[in-house]
PDB file of N, CA and C in Angstrom:
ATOM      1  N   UNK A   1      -5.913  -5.494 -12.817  1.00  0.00           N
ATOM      2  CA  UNK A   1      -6.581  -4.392 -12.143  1.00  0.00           C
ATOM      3  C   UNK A   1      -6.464  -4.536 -10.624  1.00  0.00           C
ATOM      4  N   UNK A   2      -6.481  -5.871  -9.776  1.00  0.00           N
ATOM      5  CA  UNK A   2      -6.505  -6.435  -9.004  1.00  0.00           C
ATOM      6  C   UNK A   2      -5.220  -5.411  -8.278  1.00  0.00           C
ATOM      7  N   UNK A   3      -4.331  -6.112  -8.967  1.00  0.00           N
ATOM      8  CA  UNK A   3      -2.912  -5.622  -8.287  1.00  0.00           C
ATOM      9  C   UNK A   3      -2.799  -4.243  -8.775  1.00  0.00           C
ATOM     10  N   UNK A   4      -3.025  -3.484  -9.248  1.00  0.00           N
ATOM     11  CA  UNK A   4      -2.561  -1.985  -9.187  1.00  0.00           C
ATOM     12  C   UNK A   4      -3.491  -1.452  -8.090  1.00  0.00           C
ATOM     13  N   UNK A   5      -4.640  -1.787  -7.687  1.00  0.00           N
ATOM     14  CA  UNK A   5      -5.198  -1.212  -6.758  1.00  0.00           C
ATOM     15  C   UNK A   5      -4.771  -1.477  -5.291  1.00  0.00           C
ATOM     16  N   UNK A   6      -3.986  -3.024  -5.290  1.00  0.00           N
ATOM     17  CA  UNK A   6      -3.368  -3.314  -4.696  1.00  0.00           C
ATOM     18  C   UNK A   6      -2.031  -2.579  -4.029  1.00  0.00           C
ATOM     19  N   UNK A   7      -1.763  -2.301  -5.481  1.00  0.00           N
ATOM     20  CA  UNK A   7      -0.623  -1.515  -5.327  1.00  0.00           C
ATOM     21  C   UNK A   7      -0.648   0.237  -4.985  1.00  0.00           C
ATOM     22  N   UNK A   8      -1.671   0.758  -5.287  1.00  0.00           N
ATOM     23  CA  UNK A   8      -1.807   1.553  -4.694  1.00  0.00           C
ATOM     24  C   UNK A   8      -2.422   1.908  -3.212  1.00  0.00           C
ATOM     25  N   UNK A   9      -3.082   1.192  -3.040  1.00  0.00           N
ATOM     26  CA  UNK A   9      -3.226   0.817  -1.462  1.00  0.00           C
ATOM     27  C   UNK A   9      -2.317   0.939  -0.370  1.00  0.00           C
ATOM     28  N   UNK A  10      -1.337   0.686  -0.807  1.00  0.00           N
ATOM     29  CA  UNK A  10      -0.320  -0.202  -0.465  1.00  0.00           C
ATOM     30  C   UNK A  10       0.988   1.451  -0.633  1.00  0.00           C
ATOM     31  N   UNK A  11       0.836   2.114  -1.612  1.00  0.00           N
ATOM     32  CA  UNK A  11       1.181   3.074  -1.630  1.00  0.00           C
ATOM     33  C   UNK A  11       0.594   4.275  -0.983  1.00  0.00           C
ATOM     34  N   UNK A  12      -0.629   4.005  -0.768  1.00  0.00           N
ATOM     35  CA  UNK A  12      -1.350   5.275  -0.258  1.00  0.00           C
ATOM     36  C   UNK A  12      -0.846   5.218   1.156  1.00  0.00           C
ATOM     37  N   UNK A  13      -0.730   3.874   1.813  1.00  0.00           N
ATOM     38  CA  UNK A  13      -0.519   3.574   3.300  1.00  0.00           C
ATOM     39  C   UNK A  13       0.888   4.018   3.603  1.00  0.00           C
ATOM     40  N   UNK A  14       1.847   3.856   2.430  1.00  0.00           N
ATOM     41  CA  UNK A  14       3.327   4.707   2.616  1.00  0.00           C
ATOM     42  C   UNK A  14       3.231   5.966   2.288  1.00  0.00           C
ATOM     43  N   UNK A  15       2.498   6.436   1.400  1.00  0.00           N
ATOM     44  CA  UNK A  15       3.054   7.729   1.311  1.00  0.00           C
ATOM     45  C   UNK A  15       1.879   9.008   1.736  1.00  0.00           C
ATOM     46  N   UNK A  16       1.171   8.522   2.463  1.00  0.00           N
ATOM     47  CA  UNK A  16      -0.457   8.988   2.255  1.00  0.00           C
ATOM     48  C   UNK A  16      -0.550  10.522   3.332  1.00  0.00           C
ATOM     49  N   UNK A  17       0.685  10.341   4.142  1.00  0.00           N
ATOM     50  CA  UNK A  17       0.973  11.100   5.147  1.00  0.00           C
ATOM     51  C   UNK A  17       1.461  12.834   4.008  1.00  0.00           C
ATOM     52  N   UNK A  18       2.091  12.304   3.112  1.00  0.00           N
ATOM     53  CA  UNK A  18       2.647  13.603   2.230  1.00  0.00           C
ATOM     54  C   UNK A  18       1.188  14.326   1.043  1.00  0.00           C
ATOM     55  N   UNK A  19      -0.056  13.319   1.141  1.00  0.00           N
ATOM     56  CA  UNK A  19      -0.855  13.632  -0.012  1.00  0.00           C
ATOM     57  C   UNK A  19      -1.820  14.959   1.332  1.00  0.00           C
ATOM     58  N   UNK A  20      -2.490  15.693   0.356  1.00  0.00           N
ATOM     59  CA  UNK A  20      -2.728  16.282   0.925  1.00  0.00           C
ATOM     60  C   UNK A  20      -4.359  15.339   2.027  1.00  0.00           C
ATOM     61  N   UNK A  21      -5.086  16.378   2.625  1.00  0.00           N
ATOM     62  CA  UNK A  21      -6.037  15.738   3.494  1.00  0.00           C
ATOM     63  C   UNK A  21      -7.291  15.196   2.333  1.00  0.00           C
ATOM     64  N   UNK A  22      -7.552  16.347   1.391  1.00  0.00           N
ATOM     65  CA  UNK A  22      -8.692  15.664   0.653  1.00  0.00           C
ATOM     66  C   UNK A  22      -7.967  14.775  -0.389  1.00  0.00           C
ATOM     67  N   UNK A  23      -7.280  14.338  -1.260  1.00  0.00           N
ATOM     68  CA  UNK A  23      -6.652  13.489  -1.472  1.00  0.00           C
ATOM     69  C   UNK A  23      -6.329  12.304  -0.716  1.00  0.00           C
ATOM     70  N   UNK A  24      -5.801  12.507   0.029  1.00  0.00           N
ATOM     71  CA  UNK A  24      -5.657  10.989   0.999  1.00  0.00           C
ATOM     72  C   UNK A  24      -7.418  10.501   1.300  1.00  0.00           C
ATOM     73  N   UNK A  25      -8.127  11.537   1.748  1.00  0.00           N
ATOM     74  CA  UNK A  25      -9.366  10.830   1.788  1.00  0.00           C
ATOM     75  C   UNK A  25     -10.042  10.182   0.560  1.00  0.00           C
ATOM     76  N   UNK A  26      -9.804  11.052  -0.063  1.00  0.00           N
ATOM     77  CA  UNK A  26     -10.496  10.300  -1.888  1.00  0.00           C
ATOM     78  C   UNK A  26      -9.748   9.090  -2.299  1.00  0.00           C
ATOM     79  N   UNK A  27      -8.495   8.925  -1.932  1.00  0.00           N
ATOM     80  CA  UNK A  27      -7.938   7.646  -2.095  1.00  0.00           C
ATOM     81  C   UNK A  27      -8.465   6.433  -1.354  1.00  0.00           C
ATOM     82  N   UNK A  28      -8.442   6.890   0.122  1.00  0.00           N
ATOM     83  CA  UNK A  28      -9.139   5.938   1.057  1.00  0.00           C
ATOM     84  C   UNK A  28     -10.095   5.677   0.812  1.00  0.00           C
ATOM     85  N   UNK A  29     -11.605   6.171   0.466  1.00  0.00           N
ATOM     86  CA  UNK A  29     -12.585   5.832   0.076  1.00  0.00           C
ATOM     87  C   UNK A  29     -12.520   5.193  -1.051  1.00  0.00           C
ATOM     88  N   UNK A  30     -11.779   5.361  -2.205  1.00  0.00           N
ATOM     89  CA  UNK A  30     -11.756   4.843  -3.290  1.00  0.00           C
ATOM     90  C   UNK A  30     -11.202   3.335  -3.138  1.00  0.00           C
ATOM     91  N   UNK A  31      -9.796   3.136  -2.468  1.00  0.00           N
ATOM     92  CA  UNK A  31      -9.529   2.137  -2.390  1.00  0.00           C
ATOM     93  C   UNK A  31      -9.117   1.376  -1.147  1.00  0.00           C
ATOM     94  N   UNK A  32      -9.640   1.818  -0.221  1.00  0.00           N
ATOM     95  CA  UNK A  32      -9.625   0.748   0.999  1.00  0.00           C
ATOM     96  C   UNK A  32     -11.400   0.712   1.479  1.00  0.00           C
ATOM     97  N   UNK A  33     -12.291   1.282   1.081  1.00  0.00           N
ATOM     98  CA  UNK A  33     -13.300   1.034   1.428  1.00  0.00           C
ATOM     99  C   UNK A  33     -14.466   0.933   0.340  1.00  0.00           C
ATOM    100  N   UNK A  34     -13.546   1.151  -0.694  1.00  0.00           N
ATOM    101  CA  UNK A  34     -14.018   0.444  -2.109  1.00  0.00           C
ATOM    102  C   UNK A  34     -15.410   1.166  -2.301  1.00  0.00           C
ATOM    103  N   UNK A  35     -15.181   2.278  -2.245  1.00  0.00           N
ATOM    104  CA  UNK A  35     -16.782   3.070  -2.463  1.00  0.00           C
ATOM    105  C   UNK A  35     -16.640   3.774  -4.164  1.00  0.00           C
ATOM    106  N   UNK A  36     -17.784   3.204  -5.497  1.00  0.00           N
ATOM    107  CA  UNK A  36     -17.726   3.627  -6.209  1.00  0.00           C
ATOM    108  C   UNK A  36     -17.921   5.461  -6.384  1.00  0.00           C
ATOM    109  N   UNK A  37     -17.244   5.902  -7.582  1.00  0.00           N
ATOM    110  CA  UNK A  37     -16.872   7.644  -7.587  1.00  0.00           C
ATOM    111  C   UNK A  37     -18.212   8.205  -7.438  1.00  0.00           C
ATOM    112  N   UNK A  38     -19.629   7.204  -7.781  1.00  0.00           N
ATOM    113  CA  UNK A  38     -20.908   8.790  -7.197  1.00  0.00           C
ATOM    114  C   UNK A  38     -21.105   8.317  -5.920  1.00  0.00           C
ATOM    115  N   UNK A  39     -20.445   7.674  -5.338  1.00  0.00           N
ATOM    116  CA  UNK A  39     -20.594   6.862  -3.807  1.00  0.00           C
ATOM    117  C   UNK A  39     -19.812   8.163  -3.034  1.00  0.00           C
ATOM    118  N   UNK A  40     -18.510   8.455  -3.617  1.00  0.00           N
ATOM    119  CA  UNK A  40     -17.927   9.114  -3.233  1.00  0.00           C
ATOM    120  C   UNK A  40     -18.358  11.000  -3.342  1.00  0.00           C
ATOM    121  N   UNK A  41     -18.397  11.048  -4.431  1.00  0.00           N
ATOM    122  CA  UNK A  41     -19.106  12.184  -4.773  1.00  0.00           C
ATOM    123  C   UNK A  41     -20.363  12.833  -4.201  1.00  0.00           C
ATOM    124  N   UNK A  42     -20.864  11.925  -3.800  1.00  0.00           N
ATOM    125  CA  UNK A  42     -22.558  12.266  -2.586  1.00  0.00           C
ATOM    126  C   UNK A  42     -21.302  12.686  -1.137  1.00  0.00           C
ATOM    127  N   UNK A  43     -21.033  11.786  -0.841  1.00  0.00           N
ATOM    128  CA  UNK A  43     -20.121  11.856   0.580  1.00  0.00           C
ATOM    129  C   UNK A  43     -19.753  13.236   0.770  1.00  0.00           C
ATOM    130  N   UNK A  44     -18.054  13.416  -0.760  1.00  0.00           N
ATOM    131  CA  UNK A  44     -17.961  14.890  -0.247  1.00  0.00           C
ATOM    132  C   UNK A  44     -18.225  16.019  -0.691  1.00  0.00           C
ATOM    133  N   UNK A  45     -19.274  15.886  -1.601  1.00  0.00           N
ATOM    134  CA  UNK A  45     -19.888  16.751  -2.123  1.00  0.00           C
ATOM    135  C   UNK A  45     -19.443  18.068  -3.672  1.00  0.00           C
ATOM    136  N   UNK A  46     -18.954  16.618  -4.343  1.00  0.00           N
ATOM    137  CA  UNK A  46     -18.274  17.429  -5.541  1.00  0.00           C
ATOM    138  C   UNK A  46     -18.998  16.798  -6.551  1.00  0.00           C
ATOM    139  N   UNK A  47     -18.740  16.933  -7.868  1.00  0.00           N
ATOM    140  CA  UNK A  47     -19.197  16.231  -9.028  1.00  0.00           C
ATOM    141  C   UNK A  47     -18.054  14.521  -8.795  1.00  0.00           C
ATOM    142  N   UNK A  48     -19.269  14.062  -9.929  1.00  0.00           N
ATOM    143  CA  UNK A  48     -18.293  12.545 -10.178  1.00  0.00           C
ATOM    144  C   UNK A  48     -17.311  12.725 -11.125  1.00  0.00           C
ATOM    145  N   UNK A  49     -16.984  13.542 -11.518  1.00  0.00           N
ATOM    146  CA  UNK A  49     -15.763  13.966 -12.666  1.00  0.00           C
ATOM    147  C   UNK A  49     -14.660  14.872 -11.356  1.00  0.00           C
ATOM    148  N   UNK A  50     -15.377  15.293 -11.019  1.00  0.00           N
ATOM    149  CA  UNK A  50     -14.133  16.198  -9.550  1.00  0.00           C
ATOM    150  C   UNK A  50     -13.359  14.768  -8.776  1.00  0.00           C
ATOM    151  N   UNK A  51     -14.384  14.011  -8.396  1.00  0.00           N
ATOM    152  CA  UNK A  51     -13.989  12.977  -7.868  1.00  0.00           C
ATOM    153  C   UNK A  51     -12.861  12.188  -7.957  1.00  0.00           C
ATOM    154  N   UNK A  52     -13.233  11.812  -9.985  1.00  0.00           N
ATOM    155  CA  UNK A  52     -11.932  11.266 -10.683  1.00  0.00           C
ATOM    156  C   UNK A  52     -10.890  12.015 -11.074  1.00  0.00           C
ATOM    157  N   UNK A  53     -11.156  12.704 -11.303  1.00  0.00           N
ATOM    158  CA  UNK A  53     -10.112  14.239 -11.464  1.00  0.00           C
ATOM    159  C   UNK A  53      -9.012  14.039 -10.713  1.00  0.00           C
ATOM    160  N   UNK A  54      -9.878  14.449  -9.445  1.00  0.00           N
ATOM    161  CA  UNK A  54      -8.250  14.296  -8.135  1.00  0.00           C
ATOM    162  C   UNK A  54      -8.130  12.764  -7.618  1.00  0.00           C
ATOM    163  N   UNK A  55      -8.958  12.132  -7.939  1.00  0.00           N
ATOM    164  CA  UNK A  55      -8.204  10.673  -7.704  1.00  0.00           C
ATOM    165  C   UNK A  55      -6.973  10.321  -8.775  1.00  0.00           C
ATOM    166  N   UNK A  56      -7.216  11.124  -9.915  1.00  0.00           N
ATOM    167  CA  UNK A  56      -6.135  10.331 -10.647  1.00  0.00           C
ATOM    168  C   UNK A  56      -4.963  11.358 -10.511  1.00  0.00           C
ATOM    169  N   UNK A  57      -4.964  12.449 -10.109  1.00  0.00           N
ATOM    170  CA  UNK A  57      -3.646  13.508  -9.763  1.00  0.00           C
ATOM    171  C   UNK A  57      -3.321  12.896  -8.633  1.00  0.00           C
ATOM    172  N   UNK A  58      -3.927  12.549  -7.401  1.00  0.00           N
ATOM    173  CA  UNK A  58      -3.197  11.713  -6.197  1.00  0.00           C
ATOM    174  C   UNK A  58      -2.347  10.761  -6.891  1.00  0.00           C
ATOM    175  N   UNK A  59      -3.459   9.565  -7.763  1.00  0.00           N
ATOM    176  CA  UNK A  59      -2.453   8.862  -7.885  1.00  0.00           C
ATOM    177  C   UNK A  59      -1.016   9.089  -8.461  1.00  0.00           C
ATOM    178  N   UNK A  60      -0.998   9.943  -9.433  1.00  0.00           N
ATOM    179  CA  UNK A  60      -0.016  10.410  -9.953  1.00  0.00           C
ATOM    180  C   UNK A  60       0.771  10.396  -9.077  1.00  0.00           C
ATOM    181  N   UNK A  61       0.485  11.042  -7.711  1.00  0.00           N
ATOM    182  CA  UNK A  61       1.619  11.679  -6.474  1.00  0.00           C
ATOM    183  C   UNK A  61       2.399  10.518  -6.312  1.00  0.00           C
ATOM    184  N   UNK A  62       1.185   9.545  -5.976  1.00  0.00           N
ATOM    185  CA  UNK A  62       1.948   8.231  -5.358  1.00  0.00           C
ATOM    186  C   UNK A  62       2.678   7.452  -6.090  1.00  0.00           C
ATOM    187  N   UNK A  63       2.442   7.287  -7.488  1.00  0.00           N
ATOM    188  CA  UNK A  63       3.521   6.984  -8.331  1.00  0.00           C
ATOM    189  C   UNK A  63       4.721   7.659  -8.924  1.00  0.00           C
ATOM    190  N   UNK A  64       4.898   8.796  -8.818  1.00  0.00           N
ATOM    191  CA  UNK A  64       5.433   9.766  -8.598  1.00  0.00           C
ATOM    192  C   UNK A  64       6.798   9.763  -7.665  1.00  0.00           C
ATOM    193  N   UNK A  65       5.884   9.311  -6.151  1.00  0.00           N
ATOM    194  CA  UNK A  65       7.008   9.275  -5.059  1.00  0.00           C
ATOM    195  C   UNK A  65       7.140   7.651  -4.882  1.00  0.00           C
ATOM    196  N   UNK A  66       6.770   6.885  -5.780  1.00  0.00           N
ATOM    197  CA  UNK A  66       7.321   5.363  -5.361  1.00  0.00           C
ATOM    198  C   UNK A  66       8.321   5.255  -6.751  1.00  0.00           C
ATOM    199  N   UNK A  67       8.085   6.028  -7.700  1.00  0.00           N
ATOM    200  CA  UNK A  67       9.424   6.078  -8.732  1.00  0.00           C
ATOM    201  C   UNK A  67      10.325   6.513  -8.063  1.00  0.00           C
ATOM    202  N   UNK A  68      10.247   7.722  -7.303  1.00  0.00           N
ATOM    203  CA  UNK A  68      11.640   7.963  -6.820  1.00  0.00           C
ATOM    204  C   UNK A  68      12.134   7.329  -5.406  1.00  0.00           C
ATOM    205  N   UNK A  69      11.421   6.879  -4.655  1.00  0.00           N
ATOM    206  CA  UNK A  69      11.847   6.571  -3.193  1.00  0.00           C
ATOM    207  C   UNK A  69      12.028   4.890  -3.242  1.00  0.00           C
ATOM    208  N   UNK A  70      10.880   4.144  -4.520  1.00  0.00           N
ATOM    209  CA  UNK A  70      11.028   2.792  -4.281  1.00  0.00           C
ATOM    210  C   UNK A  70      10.967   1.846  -2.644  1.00  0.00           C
ATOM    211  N   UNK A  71      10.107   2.510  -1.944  1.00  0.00           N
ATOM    212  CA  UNK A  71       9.501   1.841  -0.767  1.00  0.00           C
ATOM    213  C   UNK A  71       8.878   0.674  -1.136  1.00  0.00           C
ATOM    214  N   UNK A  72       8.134   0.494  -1.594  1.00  0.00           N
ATOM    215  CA  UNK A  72       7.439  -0.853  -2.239  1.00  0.00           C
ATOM    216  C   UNK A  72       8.212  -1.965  -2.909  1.00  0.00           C
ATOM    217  N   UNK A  73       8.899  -1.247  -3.783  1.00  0.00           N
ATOM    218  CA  UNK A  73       9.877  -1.954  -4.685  1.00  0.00           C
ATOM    219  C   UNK A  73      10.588  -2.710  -3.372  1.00  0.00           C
ATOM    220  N   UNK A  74      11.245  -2.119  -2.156  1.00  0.00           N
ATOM    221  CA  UNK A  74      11.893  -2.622  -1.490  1.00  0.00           C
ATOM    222  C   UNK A  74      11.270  -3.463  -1.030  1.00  0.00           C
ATOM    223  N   UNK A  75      10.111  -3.224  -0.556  1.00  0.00           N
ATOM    224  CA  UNK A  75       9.011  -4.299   0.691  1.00  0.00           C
ATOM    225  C   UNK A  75       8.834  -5.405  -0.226  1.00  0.00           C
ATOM    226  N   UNK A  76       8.639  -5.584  -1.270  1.00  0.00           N
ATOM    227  CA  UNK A  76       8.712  -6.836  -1.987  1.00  0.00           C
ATOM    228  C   UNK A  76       9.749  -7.473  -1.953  1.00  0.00           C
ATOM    229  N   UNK A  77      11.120  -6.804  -2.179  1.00  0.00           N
ATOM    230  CA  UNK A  77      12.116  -7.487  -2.018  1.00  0.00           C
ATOM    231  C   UNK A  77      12.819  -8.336  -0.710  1.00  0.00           C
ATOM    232  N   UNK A  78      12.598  -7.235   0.549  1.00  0.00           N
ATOM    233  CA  UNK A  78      12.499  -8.186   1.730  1.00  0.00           C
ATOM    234  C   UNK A  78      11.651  -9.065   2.164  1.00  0.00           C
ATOM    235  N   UNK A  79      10.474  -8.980   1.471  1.00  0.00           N
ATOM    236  CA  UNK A  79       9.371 -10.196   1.793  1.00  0.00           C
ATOM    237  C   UNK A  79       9.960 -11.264   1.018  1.00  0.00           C
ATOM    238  N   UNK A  80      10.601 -11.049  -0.176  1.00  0.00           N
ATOM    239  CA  UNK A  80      11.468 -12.477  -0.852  1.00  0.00           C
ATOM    240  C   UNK A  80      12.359 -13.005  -0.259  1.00  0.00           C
ATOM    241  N   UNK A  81      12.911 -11.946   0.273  1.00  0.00           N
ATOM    242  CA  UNK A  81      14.421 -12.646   0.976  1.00  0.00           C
ATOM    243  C   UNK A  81      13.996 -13.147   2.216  1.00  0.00           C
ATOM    244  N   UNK A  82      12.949 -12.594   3.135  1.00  0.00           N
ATOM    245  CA  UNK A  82      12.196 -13.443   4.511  1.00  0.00           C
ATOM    246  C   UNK A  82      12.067 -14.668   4.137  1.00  0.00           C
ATOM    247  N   UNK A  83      11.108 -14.869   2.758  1.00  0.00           N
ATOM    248  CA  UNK A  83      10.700 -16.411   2.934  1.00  0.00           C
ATOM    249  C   UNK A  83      11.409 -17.142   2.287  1.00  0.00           C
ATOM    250  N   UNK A  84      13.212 -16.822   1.983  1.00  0.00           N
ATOM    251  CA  UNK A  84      13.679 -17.898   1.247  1.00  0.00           C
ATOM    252  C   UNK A  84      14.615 -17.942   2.277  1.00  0.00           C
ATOM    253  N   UNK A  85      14.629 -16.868   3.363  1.00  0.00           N
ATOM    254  CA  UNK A  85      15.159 -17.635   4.553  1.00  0.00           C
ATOM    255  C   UNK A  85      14.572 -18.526   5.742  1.00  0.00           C
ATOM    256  N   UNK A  86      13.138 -18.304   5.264  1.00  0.00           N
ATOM    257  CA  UNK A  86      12.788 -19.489   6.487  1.00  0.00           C
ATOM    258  C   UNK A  86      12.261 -20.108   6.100  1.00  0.00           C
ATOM    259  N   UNK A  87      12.646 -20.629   4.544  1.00  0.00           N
ATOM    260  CA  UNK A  87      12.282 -22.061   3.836  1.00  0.00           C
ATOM    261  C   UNK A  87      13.572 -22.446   4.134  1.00  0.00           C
ATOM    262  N   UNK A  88      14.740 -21.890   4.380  1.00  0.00           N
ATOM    263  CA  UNK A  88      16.156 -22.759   4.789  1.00  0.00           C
ATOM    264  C   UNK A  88      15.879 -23.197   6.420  1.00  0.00           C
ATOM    265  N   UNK A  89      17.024 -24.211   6.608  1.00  0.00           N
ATOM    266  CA  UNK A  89      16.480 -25.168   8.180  1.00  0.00           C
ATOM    267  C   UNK A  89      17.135 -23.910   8.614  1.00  0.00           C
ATOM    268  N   UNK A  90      16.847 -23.587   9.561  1.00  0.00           N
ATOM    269  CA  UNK A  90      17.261 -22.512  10.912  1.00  0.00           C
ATOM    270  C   UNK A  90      16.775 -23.310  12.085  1.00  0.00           C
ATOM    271  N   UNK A  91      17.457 -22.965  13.342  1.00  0.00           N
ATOM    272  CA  UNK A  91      17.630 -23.471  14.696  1.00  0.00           C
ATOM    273  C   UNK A  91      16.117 -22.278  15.065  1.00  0.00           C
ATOM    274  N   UNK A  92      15.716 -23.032  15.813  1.00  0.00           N
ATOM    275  CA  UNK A  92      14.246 -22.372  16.363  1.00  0.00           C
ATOM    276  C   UNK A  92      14.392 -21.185  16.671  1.00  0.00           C
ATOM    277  N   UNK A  93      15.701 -20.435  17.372  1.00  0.00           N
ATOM    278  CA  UNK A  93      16.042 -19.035  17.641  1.00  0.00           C
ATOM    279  C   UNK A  93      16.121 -18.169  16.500  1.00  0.00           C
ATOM    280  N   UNK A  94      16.790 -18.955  15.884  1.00  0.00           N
ATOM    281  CA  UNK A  94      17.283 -18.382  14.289  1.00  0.00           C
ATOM    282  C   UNK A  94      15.729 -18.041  13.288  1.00  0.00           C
ATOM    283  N   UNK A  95      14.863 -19.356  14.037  1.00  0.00           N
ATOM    284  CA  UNK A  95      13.616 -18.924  12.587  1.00  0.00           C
ATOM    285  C   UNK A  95      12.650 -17.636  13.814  1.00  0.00           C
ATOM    286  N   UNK A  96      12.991 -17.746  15.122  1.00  0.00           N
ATOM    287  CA  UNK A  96      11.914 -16.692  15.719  1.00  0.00           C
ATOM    288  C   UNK A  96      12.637 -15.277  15.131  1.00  0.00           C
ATOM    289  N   UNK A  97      13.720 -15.339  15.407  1.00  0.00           N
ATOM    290  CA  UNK A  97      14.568 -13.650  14.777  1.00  0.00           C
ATOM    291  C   UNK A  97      13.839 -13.610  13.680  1.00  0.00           C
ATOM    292  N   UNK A  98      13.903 -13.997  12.717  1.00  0.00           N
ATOM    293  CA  UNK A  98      13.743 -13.889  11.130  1.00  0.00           C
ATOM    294  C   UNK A  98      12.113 -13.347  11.344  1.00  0.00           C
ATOM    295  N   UNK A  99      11.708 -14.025  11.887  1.00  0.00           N
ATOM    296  CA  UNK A  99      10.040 -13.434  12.373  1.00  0.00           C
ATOM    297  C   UNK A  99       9.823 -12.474  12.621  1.00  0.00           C
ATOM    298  N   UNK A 100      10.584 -12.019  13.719  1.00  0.00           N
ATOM    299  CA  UNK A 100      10.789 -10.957  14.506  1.00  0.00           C
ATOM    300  C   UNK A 100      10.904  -9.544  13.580  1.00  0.00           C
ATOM    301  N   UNK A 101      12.014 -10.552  12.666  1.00  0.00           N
ATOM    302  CA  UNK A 101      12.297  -8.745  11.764  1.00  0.00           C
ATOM    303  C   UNK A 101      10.982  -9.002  10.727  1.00  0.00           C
ATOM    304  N   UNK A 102      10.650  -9.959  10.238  1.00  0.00           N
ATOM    305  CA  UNK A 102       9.059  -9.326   8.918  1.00  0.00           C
ATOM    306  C   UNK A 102       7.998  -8.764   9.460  1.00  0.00           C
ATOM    307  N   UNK A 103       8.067  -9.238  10.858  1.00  0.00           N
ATOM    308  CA  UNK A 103       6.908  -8.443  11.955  1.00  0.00           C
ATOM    309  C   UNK A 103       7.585  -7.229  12.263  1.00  0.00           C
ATOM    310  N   UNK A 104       8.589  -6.831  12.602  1.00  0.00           N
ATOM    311  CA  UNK A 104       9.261  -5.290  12.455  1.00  0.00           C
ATOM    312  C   UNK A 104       9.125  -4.333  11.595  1.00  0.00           C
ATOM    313  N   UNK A 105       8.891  -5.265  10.104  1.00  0.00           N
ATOM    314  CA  UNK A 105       9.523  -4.663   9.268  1.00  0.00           C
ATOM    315  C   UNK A 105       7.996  -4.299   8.452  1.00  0.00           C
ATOM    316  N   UNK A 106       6.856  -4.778   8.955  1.00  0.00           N
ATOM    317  CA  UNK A 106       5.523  -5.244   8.676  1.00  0.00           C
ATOM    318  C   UNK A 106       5.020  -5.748   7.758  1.00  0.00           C
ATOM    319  N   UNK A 107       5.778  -6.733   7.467  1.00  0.00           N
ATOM    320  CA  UNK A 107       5.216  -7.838   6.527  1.00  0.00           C
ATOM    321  C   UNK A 107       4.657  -8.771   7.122  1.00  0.00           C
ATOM    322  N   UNK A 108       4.219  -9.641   6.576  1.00  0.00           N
ATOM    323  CA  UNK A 108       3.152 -10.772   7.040  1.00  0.00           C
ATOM    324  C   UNK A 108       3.953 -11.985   7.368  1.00  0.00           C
ATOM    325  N   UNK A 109       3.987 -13.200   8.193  1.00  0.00           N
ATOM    326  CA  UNK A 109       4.413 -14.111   8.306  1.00  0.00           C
ATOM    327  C   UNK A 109       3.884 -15.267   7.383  1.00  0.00           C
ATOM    328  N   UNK A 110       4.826 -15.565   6.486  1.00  0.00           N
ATOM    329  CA  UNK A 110       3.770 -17.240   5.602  1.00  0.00           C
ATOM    330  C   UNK A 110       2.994 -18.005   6.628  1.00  0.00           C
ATOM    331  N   UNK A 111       2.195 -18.504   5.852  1.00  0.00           N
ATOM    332  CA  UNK A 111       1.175 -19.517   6.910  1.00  0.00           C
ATOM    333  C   UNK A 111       1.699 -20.691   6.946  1.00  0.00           C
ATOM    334  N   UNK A 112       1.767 -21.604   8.085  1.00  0.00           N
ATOM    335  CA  UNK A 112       2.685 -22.603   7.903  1.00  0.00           C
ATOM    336  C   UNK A 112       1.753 -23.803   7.810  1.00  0.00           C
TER     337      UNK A 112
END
């Protein structure tokens, strides 16, 4: 459960710009500020079934557009290939670049 909310999070933050305004907000509340659906439902003033209703058609969107665009799919994959390059020895220039691009690219740096 952990990780799909994760994962949609994570999707809402890529694709959240295409959902519409009350959608992106019902997502945000739902899952970046973790407010249960009559939490939400007092807020914007719908039923707790309206609530879940269009939370689960958003999500749809976002799974929807990460089946076809695979943004995520990718960001996982360059976060693999970051840290199996700077578990190899690199020259101090060589491991700041590599930095440079997961911080570009906005992934997180391993903790060392």
């Amino acid at each position: 459960m952990f990780e799909k909310n994760l994962q949609l999070s994570f999707l809402l933050d890529q694709y959240g710009a295409v959902l519409g305004e009350r959608h992106r907000t019902l997502l945000d509340y739902y899952y970046n500020q973790d407010l249960s659906l009559s939490e939400i439902a007092a807020e914007v003033g719908i039923s707790r079934q309206g609530v879940r209703d269009s939370i689960k058609k958003a999500e749809e969107e976002l799974l929807f557009l990460e089946e076809r665009l695979h943004l995520h799919q990718r960001a996982l994959q360059v976060a693999d290939a970051a840290e199996a390059l700077l578990r190899m020895p690199l020259a101090d220039d060589q491991r700041l670049a590599v930095e440079k691009l997961i911080v570009a690219a906005g992934g997180n740096l391993p903790q060392k």
